[in-house]
C-alpha atoms as a PDB file:
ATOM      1  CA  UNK A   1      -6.999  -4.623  33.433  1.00  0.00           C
ATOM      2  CA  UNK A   2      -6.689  -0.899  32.373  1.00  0.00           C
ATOM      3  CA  UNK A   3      -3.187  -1.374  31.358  1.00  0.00           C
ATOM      4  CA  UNK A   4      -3.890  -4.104  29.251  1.00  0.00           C
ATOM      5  CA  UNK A   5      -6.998  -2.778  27.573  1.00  0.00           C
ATOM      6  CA  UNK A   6      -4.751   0.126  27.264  1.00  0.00           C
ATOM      7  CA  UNK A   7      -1.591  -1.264  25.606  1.00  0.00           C
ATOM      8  CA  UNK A   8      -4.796  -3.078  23.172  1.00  0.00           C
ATOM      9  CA  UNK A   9      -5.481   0.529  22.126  1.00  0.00           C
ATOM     10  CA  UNK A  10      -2.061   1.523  21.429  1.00  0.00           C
ATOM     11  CA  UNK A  11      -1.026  -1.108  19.604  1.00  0.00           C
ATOM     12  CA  UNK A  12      -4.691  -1.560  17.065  1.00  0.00           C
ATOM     13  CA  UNK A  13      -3.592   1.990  16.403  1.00  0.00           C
ATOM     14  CA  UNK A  14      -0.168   1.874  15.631  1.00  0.00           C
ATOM     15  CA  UNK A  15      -1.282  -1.011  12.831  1.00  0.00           C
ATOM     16  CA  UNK A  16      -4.120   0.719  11.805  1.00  0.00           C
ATOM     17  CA  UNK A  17      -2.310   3.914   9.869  1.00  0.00           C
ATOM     18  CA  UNK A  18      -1.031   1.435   7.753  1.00  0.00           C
ATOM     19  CA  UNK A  19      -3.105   0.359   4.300  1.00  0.00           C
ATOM     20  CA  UNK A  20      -2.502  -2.423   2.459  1.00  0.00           C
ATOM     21  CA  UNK A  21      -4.229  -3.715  -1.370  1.00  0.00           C
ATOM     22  CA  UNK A  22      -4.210  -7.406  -1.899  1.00  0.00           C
ATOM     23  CA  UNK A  23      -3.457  -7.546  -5.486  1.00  0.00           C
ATOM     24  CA  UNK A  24      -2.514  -4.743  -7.110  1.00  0.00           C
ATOM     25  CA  UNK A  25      -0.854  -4.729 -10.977  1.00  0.00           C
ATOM     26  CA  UNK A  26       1.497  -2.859 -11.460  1.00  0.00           C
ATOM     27  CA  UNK A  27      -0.235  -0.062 -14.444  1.00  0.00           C
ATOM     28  CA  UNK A  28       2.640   2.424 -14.701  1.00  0.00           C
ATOM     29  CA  UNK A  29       5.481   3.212 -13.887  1.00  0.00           C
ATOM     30  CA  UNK A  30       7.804   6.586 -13.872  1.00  0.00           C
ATOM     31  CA  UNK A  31      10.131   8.482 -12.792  1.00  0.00           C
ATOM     32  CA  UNK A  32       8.740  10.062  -9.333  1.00  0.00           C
ATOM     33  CA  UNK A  33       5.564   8.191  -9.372  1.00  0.00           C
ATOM     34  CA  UNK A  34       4.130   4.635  -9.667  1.00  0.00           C
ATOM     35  CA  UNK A  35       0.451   3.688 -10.319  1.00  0.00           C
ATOM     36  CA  UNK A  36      -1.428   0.405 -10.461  1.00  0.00           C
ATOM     37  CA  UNK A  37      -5.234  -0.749 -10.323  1.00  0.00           C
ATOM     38  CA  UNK A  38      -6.662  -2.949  -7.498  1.00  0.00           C
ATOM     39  CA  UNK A  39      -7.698  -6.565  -8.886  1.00  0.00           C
ATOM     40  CA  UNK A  40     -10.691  -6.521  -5.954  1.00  0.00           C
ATOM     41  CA  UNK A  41     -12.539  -2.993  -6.430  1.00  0.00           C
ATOM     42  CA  UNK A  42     -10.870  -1.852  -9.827  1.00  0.00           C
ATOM     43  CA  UNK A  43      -9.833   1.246  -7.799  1.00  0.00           C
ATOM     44  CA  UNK A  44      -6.442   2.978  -9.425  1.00  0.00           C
ATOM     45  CA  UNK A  45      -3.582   3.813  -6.899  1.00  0.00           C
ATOM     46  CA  UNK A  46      -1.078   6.705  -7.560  1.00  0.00           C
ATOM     47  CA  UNK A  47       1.728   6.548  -5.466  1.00  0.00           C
ATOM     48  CA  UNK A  48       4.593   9.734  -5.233  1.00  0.00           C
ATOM     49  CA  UNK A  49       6.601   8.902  -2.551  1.00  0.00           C
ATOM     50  CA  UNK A  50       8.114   5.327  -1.079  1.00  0.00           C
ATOM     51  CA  UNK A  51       9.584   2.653  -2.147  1.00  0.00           C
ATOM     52  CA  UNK A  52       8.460   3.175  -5.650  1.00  0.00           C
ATOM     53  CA  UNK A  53      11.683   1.808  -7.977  1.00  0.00           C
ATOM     54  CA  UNK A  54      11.153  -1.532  -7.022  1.00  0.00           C
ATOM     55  CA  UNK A  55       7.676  -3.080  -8.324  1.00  0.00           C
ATOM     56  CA  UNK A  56       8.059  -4.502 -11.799  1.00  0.00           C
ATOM     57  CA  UNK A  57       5.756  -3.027 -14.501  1.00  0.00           C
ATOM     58  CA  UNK A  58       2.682  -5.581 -15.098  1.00  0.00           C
ATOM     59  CA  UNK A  59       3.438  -7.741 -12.441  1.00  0.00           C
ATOM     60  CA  UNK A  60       0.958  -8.001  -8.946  1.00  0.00           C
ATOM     61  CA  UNK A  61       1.686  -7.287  -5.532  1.00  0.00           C
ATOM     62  CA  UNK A  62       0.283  -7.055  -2.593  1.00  0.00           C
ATOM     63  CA  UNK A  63       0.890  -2.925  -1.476  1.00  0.00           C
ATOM     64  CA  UNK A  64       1.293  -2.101   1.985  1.00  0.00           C
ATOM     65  CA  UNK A  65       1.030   2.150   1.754  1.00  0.00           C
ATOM     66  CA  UNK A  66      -0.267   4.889   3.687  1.00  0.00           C
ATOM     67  CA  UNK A  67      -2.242   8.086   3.098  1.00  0.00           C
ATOM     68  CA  UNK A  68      -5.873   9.085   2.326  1.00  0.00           C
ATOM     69  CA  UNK A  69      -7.434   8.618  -0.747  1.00  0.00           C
ATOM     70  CA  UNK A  70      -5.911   7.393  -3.781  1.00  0.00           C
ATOM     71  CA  UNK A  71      -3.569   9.636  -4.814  1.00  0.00           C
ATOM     72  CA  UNK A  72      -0.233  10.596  -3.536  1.00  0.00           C
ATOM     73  CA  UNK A  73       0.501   7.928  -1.322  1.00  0.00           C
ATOM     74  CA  UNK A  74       3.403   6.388   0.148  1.00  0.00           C
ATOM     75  CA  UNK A  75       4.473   3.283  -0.886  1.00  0.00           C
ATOM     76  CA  UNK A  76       5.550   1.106   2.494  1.00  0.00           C
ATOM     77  CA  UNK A  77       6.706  -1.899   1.346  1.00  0.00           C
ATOM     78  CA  UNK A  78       5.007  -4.926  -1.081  1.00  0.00           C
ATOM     79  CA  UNK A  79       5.642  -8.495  -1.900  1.00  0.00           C
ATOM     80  CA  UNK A  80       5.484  -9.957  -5.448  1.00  0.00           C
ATOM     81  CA  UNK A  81       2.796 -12.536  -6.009  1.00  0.00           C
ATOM     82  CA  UNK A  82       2.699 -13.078  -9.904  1.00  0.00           C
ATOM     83  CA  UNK A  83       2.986 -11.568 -13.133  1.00  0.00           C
END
């Protein structure tokens, strides 16, 4: 029973460092640096480091990034959803 409530620990905390944004459009986009604005909370997103060439300028994703705050983050990965 320890091992198991154990290995529930572990892995709820391995998932939980990562951060994800529903629907997020895609607000600009540079060299170095990516931003967009949450559809939900209206919140703005600056991301520095990732996978950051990829999302299309005014189209939505859903973001899957880590880091504190709003600024800086990294970019993990992020699936298109619509323009």
């Amino acid at each position: 029973m320890k091992k198991l409530v154990l290995t529930m620990f572990l892995v709820f905390g391995v998932l939980g460092f990562s951060r994800f944004i529903e629907e997020c459009r895609i607000t600009s986009k540079g060299r170095g640096y990516l931003n967009c604005v949450s559809l939900q909370s209206g919140k703005n997103f600056n991301f520095t480091r990732g996978y950051i060439s990829g999302p299309a300028y005014g189209s939505v994703y859903r973001i899957y990034f880590q880091g504190n705050g709003y600024r800086r983050l990294y970019l993990e990965g992020y699936e298109y959803l619509y323009n």
